[in-house]
Protein backbone atom coordinates (compact mmCIF):
# COMPACT_ATOMS: atom_id res chain seq x y z
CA UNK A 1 -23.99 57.01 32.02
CA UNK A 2 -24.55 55.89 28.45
CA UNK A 3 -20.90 55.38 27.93
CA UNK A 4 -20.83 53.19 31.08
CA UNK A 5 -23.79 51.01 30.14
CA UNK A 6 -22.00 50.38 26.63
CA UNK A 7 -18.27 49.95 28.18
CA UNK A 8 -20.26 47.66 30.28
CA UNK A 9 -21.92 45.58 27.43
CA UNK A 10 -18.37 45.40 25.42
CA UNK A 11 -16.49 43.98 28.51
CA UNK A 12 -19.82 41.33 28.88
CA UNK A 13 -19.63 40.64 25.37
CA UNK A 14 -15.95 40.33 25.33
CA UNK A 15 -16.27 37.72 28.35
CA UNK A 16 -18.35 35.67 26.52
CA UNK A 17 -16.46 35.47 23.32
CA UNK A 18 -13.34 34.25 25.21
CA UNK A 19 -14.25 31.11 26.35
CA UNK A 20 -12.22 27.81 25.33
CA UNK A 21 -15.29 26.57 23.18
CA UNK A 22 -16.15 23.03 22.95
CA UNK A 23 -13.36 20.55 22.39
CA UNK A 24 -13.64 19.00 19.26
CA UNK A 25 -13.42 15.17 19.06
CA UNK A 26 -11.71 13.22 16.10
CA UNK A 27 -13.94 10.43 14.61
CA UNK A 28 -11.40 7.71 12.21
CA UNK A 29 -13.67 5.89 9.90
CA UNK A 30 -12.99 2.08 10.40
CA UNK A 31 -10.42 0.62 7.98
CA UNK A 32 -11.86 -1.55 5.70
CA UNK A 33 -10.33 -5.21 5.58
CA UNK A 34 -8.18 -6.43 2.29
CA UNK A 35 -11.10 -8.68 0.95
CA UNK A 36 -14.12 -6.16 1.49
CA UNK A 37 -11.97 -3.30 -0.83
CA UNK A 38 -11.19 -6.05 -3.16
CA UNK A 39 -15.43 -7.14 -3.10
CA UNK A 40 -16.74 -3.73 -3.53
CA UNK A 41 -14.83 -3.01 -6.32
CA UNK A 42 -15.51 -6.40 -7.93
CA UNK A 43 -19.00 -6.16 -7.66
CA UNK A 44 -18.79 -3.17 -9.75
CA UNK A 45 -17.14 -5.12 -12.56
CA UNK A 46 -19.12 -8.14 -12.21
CA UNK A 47 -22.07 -5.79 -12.76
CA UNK A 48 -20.81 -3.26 -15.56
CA UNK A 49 -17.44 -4.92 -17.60
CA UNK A 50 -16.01 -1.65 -17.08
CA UNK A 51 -12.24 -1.65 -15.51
CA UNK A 52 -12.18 1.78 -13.46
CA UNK A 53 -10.10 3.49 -10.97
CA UNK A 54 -11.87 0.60 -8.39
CA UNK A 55 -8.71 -1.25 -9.77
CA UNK A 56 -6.53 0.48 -7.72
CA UNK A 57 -8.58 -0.46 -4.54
CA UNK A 58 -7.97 -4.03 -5.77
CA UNK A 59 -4.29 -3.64 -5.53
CA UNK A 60 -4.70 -2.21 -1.86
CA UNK A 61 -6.39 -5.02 -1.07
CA UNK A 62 -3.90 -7.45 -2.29
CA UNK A 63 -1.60 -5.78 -0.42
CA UNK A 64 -3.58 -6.00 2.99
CA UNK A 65 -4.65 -9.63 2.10
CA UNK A 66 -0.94 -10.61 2.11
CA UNK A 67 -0.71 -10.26 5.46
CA UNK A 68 -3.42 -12.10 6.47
CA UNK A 69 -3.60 -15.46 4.10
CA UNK A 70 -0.63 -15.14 1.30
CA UNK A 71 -1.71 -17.99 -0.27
CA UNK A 72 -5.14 -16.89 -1.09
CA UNK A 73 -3.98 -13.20 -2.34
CA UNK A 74 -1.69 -14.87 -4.15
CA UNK A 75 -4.40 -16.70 -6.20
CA UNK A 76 -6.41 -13.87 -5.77
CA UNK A 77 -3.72 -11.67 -7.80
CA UNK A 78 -3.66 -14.51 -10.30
CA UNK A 79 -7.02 -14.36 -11.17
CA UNK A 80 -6.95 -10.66 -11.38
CA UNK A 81 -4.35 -10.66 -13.88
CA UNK A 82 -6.32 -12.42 -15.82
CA UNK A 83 -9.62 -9.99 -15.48
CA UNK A 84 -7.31 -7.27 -16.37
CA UNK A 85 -6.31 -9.05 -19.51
CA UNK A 86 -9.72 -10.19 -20.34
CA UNK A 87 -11.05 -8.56 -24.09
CA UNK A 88 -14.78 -8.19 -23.39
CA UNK A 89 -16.92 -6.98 -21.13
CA UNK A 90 -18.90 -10.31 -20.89
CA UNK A 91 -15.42 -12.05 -20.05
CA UNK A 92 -14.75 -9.46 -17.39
CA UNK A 93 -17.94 -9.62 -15.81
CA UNK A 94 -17.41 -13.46 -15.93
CA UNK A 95 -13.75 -13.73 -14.42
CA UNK A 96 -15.02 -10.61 -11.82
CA UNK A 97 -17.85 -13.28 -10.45
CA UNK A 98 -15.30 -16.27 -9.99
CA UNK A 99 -12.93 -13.75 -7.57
CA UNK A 100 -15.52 -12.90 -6.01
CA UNK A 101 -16.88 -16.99 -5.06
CA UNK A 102 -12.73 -17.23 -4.76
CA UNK A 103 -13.35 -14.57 -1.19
């Protein structure tokens, strides 16, 4: 009888275990536009001096701005030649504040 009872519980147990589960839902985080990547990581210069890996964020954006209004990325990239060329962290901060009046 005990045997029964337990082959009993395993097949119960067993039943449970198979089911399909919930289905799992994929969430895509929104893309961010060309000029918001480019303002984030120009706020962070405008604030600090400091060139970081943000840079690279600025290029993406470029790239996405294109596509949208060439003529302003392409003023846009000017300027940020120039920040990347800049000597001091006072001059970077300044040249980081004009792009970002320039979006």
């Amino acid at each position: 009888m005990a045997v029964m009872r337990l082959c009993v519980l395993v097949m119960f147990v067993a039943a449970i275990g198979c089911g399909g589960g919930l289905e799992s839902t994929k969430v895509k985080a929104p893309a961010q536009s060309g000029e918001s990547m480019i303002k984030s990581a120009l706020e962070d210069v405008a604030e600090t001096g400091e060139l970081g890996s943000g840079m690279m964020n600025v290029e993406q954006g470029l790239e996405a701005m294109k596509s949208n209004d060439a003529e302003k990325a392409a003023k846009v990239s000017a300027a940020v030649d120039q920040l990347n060329s800049a000597s001091t962290a006072n001059a970077r901060k300044a040249k980081a504040k004009e792009i970002l009046e320039m979006l």
